[in-house]
N, C-alpha and C. Protein backbone atom coordinates (compact mmCIF):
# COMPACT_ATOMS: atom_id res chain seq x y z
N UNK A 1 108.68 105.37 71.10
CA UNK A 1 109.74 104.42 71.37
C UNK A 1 110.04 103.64 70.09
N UNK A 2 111.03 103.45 69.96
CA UNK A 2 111.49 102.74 68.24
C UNK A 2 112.13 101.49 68.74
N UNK A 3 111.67 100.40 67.72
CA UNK A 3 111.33 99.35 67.47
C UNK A 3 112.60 98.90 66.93
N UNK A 4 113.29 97.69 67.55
CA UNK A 4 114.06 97.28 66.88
C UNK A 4 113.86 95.54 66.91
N UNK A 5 114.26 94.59 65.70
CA UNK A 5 114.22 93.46 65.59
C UNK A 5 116.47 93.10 65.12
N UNK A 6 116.13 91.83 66.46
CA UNK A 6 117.55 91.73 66.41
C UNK A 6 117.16 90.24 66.06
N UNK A 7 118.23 89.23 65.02
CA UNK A 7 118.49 88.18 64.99
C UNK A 7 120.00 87.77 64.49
N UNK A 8 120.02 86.98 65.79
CA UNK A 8 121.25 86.15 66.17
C UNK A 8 120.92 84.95 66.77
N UNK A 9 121.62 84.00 65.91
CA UNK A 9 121.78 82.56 66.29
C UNK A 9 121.97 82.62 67.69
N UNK A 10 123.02 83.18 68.20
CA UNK A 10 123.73 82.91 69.39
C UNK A 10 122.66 83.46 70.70
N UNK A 11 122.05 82.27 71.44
CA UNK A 11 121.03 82.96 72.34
C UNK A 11 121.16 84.12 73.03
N UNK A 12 122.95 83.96 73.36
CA UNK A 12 123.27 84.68 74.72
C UNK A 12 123.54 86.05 74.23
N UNK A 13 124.12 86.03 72.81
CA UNK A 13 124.17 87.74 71.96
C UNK A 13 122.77 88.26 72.23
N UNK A 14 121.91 87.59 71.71
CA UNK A 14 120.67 87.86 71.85
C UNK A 14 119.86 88.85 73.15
N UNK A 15 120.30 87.65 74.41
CA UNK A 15 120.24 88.46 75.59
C UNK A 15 121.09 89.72 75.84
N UNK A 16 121.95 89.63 75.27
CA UNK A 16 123.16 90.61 75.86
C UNK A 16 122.47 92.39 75.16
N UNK A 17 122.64 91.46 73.72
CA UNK A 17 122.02 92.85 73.01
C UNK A 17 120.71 93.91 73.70
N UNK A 18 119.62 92.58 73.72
CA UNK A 18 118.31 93.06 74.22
C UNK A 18 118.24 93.52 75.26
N UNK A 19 119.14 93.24 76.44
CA UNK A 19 119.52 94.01 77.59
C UNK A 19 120.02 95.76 77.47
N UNK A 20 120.85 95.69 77.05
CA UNK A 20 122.06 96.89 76.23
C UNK A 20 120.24 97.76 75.76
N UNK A 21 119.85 97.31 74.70
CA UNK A 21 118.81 98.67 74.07
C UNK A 21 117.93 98.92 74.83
N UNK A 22 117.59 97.95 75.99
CA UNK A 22 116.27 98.38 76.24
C UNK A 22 117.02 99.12 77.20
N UNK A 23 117.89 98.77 77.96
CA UNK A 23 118.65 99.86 79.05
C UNK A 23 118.01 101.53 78.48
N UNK A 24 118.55 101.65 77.21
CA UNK A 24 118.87 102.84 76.53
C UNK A 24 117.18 103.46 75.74
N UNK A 25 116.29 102.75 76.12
CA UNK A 25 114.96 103.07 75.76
C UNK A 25 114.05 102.54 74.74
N UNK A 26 114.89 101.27 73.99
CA UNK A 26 114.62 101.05 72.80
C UNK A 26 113.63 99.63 73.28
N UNK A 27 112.52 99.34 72.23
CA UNK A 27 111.54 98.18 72.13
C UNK A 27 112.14 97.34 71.92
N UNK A 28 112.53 95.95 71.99
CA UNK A 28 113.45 95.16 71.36
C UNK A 28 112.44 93.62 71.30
N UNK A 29 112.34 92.89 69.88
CA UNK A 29 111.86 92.03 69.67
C UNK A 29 113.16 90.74 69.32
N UNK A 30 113.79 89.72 69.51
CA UNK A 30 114.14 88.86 69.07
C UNK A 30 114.17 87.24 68.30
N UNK A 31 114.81 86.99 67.51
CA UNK A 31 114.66 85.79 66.83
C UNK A 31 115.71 85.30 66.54
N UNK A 32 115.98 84.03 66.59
CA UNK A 32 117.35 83.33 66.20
C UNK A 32 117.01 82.78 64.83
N UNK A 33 115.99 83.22 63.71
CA UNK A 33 116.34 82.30 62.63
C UNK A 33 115.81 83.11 61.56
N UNK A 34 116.00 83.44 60.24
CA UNK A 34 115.34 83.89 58.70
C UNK A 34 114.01 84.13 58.46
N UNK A 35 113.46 82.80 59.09
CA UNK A 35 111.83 82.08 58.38
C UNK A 35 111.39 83.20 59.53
N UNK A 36 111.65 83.61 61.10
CA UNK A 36 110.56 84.01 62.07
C UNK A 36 110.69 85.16 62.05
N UNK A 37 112.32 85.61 61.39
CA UNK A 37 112.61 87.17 61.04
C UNK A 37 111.53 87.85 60.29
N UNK A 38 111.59 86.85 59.18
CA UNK A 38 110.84 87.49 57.97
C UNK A 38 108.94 87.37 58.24
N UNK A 39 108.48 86.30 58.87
CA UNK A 39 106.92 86.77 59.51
C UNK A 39 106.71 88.26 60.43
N UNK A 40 108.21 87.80 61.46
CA UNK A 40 107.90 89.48 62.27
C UNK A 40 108.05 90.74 61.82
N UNK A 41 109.03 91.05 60.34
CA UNK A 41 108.74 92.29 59.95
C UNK A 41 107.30 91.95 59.30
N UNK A 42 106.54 90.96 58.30
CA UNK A 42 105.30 91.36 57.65
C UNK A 42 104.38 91.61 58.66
N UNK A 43 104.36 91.45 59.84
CA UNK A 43 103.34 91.48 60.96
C UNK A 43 103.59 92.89 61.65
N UNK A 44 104.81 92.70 61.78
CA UNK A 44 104.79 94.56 62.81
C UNK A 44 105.81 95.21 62.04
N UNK A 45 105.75 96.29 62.12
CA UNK A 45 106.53 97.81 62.18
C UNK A 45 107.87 97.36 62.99
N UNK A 46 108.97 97.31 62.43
CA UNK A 46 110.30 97.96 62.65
C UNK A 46 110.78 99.03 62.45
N UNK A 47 111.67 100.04 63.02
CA UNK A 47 112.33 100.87 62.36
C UNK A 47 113.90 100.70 62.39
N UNK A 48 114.52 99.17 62.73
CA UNK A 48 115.56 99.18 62.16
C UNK A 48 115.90 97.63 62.52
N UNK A 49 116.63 97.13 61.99
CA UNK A 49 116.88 95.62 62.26
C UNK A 49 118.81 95.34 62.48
N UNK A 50 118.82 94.29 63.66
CA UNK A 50 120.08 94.14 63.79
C UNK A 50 120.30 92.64 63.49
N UNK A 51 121.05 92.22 62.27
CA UNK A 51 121.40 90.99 62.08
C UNK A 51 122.70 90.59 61.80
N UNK A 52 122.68 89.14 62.38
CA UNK A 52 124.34 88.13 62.53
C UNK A 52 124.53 87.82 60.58
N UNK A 53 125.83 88.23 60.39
CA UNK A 53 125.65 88.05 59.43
C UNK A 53 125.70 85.95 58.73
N UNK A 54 125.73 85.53 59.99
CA UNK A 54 125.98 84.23 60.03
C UNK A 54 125.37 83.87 60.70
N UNK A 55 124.01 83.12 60.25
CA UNK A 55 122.83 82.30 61.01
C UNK A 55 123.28 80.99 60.71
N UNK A 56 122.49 80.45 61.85
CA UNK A 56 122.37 78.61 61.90
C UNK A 56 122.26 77.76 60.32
N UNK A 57 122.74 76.86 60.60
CA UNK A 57 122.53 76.57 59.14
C UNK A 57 122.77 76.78 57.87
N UNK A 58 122.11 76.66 56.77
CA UNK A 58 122.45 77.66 55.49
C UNK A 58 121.95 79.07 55.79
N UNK A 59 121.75 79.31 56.42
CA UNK A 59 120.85 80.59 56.62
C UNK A 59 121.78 81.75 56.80
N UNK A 60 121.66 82.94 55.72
CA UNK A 60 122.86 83.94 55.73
C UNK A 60 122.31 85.21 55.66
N UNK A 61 123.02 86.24 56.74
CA UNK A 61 122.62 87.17 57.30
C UNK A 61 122.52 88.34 55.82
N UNK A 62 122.88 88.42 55.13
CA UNK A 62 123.13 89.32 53.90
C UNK A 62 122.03 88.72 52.80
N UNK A 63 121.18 87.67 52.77
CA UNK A 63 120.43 87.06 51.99
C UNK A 63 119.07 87.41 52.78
N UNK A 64 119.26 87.61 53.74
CA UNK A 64 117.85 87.47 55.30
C UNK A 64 117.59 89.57 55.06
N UNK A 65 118.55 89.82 55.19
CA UNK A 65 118.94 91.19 54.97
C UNK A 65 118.06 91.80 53.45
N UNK A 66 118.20 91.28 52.22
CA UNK A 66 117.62 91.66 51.18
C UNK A 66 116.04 91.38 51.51
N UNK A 67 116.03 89.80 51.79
CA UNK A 67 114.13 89.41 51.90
C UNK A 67 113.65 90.48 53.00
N UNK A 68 114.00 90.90 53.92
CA UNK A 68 113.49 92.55 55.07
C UNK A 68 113.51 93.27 54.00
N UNK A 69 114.72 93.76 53.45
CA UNK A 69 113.97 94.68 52.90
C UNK A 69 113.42 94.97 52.04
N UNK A 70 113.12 93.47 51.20
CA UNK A 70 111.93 93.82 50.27
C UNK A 70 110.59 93.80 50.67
N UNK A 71 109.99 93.42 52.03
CA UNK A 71 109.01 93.40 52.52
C UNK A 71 109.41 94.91 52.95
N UNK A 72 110.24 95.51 53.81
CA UNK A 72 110.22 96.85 54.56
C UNK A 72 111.54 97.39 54.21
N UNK A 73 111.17 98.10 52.59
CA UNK A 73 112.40 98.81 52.07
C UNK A 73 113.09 100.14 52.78
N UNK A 74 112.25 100.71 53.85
CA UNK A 74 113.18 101.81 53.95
C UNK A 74 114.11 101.55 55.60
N UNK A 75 113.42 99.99 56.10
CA UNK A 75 114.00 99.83 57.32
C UNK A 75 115.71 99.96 57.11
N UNK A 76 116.50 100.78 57.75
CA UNK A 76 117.75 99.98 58.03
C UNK A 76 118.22 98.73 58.70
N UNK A 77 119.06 98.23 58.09
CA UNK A 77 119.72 97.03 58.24
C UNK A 77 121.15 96.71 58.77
N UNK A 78 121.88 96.73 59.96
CA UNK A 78 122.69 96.81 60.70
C UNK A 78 123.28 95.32 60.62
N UNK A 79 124.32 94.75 59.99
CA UNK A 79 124.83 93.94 59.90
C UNK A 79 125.66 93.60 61.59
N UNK A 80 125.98 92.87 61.95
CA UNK A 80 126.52 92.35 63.04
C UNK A 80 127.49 90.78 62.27
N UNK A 81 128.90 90.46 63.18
CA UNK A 81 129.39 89.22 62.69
C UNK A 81 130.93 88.86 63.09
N UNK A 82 131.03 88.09 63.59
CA UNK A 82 132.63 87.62 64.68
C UNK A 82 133.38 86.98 63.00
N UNK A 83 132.93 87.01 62.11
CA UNK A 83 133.64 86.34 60.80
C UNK A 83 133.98 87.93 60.20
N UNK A 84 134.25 88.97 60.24
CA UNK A 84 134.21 89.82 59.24
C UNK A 84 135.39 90.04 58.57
N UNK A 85 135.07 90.89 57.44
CA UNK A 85 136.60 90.30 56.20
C UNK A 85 136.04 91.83 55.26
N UNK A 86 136.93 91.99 55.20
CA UNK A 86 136.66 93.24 54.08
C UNK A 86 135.95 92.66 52.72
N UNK A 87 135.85 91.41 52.48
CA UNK A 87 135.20 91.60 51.37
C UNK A 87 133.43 91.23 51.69
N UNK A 88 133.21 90.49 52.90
CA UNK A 88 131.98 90.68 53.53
C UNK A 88 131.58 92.33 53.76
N UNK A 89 132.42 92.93 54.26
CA UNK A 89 131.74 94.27 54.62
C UNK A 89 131.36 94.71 53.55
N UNK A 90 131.97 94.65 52.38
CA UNK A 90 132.15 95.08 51.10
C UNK A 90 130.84 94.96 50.35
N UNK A 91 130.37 93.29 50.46
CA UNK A 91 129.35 92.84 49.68
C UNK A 91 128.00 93.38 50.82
N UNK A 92 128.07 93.34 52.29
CA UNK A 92 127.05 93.70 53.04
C UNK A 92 126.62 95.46 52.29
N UNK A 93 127.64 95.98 52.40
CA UNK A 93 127.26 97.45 52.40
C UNK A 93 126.55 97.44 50.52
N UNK A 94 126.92 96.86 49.81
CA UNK A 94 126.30 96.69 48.44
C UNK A 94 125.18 96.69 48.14
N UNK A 95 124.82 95.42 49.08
CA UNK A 95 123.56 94.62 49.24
C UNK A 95 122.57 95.42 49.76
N UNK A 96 122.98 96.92 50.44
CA UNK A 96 122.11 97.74 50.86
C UNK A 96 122.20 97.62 52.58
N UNK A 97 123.52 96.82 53.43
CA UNK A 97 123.28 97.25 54.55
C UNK A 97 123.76 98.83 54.85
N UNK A 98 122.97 98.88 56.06
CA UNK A 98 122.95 100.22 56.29
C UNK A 98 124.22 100.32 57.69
N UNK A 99 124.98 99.32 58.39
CA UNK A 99 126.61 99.78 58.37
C UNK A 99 126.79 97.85 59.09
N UNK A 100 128.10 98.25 59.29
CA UNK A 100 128.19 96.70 59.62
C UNK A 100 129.76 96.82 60.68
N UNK A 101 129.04 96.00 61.53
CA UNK A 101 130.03 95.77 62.77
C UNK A 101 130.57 94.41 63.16
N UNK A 102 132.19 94.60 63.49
CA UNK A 102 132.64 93.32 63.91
C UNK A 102 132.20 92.64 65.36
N UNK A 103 131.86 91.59 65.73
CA UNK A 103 132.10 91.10 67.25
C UNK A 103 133.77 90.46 67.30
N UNK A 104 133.83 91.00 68.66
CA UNK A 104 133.17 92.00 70.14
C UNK A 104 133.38 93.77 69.40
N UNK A 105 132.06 94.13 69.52
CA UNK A 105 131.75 95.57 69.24
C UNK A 105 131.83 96.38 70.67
N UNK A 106 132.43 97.52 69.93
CA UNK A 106 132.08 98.62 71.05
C UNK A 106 131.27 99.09 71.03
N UNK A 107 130.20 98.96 72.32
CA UNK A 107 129.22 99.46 72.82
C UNK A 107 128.83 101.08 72.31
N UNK A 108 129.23 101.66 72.88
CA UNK A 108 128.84 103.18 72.27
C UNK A 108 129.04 103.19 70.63
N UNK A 109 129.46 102.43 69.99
CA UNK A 109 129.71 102.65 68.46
C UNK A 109 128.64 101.65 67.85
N UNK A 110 128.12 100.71 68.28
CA UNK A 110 126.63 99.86 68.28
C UNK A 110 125.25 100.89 68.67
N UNK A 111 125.82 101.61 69.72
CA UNK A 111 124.59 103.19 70.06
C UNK A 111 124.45 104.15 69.02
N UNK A 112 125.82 104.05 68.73
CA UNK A 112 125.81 105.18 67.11
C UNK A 112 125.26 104.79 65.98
N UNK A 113 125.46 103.68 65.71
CA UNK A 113 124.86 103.17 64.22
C UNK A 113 123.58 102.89 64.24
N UNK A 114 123.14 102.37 65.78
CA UNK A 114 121.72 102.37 66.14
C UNK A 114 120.76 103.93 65.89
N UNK A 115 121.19 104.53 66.34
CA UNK A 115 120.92 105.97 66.06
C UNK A 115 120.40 106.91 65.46
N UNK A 116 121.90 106.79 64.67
CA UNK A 116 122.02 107.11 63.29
C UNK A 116 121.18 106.51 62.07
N UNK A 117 120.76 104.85 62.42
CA UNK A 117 120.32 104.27 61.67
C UNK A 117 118.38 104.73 61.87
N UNK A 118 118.31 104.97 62.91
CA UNK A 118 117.07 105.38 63.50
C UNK A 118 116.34 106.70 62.89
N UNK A 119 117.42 107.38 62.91
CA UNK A 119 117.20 109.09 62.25
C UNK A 119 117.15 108.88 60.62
N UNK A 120 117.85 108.18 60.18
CA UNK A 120 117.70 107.97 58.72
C UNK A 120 116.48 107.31 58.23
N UNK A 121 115.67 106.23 59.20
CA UNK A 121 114.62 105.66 58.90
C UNK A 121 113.61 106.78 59.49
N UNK A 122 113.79 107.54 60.40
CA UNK A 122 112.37 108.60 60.53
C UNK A 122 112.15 109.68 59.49
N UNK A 123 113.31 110.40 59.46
CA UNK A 123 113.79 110.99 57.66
C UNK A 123 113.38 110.42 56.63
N UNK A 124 113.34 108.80 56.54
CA UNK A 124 112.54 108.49 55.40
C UNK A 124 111.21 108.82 55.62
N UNK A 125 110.74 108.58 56.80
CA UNK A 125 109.19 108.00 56.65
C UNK A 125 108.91 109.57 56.42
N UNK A 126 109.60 110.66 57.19
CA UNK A 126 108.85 112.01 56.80
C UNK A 126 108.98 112.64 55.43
N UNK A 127 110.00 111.82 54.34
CA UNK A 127 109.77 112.44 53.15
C UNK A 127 109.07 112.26 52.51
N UNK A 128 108.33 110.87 52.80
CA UNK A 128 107.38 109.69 52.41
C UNK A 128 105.76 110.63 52.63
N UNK A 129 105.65 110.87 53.29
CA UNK A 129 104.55 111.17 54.14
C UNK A 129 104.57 112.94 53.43
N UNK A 130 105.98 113.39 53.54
CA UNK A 130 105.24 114.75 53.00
C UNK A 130 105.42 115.00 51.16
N UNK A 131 105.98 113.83 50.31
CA UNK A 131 105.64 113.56 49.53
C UNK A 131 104.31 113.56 48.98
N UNK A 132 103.39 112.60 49.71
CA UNK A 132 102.28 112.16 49.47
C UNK A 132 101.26 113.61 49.68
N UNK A 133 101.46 114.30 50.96
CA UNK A 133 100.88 115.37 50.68
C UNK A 133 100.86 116.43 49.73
N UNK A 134 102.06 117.00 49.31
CA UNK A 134 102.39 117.67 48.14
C UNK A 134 101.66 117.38 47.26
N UNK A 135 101.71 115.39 46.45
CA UNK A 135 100.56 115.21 45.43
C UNK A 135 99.42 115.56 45.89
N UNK A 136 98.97 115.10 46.83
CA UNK A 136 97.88 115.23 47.28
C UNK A 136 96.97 116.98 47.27
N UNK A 137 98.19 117.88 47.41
CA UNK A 137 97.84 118.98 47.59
C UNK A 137 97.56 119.67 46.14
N UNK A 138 98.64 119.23 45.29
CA UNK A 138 98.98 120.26 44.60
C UNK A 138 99.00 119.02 43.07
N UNK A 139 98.54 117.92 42.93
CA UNK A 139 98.58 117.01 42.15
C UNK A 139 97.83 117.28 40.37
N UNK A 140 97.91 116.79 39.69
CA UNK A 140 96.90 117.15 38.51
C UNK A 140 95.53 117.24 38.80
N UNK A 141 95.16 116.45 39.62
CA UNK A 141 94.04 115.89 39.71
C UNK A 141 93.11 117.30 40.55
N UNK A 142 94.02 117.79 40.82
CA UNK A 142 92.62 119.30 41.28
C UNK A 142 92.62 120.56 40.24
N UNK A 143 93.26 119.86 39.07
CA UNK A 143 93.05 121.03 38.17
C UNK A 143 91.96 121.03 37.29
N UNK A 144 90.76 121.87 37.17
CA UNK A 144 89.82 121.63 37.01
C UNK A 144 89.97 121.14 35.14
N UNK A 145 90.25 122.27 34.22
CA UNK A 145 90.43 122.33 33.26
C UNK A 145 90.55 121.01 32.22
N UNK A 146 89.43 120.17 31.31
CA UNK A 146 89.38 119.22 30.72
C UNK A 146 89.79 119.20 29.30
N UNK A 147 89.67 120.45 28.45
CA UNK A 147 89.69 120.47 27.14
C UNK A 147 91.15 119.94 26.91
N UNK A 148 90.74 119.68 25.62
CA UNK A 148 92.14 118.85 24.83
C UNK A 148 93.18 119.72 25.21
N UNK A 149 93.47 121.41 24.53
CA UNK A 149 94.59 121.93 25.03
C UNK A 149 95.00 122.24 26.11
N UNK A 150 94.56 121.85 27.30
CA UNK A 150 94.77 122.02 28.71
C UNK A 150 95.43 120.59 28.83
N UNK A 151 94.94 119.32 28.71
CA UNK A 151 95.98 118.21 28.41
C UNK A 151 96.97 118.19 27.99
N UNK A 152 97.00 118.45 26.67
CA UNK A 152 98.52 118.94 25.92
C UNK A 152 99.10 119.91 27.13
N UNK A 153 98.92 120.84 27.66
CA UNK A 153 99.89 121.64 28.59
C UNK A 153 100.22 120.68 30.23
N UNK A 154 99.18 120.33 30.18
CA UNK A 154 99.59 119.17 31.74
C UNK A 154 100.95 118.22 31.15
N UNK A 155 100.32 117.68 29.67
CA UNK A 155 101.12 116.65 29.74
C UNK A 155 102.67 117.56 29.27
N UNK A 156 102.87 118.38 29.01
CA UNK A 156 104.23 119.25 29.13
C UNK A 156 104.67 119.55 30.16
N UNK A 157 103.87 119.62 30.80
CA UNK A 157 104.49 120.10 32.26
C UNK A 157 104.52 119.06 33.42
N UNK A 158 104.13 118.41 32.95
CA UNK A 158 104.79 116.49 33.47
C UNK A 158 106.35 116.14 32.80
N UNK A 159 106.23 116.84 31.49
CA UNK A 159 107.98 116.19 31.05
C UNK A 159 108.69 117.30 31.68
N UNK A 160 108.03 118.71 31.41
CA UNK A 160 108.90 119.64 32.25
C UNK A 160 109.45 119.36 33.74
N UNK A 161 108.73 118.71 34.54
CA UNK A 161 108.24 118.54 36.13
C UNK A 161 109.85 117.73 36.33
N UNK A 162 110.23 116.31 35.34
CA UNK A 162 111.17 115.85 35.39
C UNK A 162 112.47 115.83 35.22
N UNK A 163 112.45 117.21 34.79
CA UNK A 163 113.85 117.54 34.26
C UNK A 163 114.27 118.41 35.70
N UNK A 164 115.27 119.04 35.57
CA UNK A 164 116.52 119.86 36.31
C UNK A 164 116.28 121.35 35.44
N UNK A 165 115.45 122.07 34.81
CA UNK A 165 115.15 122.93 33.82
C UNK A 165 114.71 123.88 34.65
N UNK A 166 114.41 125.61 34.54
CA UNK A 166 113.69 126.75 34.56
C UNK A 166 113.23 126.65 33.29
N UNK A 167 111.44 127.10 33.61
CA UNK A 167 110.50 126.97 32.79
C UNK A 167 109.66 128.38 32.96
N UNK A 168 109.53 129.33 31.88
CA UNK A 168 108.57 130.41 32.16
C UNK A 168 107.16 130.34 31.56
N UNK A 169 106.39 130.54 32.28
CA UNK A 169 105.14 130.96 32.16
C UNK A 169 104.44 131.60 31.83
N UNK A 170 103.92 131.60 30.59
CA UNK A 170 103.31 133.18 30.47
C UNK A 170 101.51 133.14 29.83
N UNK A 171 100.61 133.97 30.18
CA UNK A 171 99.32 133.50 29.45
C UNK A 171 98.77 135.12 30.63
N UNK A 172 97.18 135.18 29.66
CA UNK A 172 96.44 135.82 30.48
C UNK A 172 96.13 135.99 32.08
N UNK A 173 95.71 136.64 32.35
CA UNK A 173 95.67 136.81 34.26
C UNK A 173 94.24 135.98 34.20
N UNK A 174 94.39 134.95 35.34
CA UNK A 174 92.94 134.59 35.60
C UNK A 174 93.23 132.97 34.88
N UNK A 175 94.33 132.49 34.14
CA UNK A 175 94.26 131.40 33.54
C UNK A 175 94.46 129.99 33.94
N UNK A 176 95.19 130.23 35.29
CA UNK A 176 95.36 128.93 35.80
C UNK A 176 96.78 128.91 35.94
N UNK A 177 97.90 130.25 35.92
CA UNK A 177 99.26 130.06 35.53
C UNK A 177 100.06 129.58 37.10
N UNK A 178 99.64 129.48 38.23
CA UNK A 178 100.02 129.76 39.60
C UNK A 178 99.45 128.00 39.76
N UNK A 179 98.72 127.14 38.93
CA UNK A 179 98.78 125.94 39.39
C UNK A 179 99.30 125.03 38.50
């Protein structure tokens, strides 16, 4: 079940929303303010966040938006906001939101971005995850070989590794050319 954190000033959005996802299967945590946003992503797992782009106070949904995701960079970030203006959408989508909707939203198009935004954050976590295995599998670090000229060739094939290049191989059978 995927996790969503919604904050909106407005209590009753709040209810309305949290009604609407969980209908549809989704976990739903809420907060009306920045400061309780930002404890509940360092404390739990989100996989996507829905915020007003206009909180109480000085408190601004596109500023609340960056501090998430520097604590939880690959969460998406779903802007929400009854003020919207093309040059808000403009600066939201910059800032790294991941899409942004006017109020009163249509329902099924709030399901889509929810979604959509959902599949893009599980896509991250699995490139993440099979990243780590790859090093893990296939990393320098299981190549046995210590002498100086075996360094010199790792460390070539670290600048090679970064480029966009075809690189051929060539040496005795038995040398290590397949790792």
């Amino acid at each position: 079940m995927d996790n969503i954190l919604i904050v909106d000033d407005d209590k009753n959005m709040l209810e309305v929303l949290k009604f609407r996802l969980e209908e549809e299967g989704y976990r739903i945590a809420t907060t009306t303010g920045a400061h309780d946003a930002l404890k509940r992503v360092e404390n739990e797992l989100f996989d996507l966040a829905v915020v007003d782009l206009k909180l109480s106070g000085k408190e601004d949904g596109i500023e609340l938006m960056r501090d998430l995701r520097r604590i939880a960079p690959e969460m998406p970030v779903i802007i929400l906001t009854a003020y919207g203006t093309i040059e808000t959408a403009v600066e939201a989508m910059k800032q790294g939101a991941y899409s942004y909707l006017t109020k009163p939203f249509d329902r099924r198009e709030l399901l889509l971005q929810i979604k959509n935004g959902l599949e893009k954050s599980s896509l991250s976590r699995e490139v993440r995850r099979l990243k780590a295995l790859v090093g893990e599998r296939y990393g320098f670090e299981n190549i046995i070989g210590k002498s100086k000229k075996m360094q010199e060739v790792l460390e070539q094939v670290s600048r090679a590794a970064e480029t966009d290049s075809n690189v051929f191989i060539y040496g005795e059978s038995g040398t290590g050319k397949i790792l």
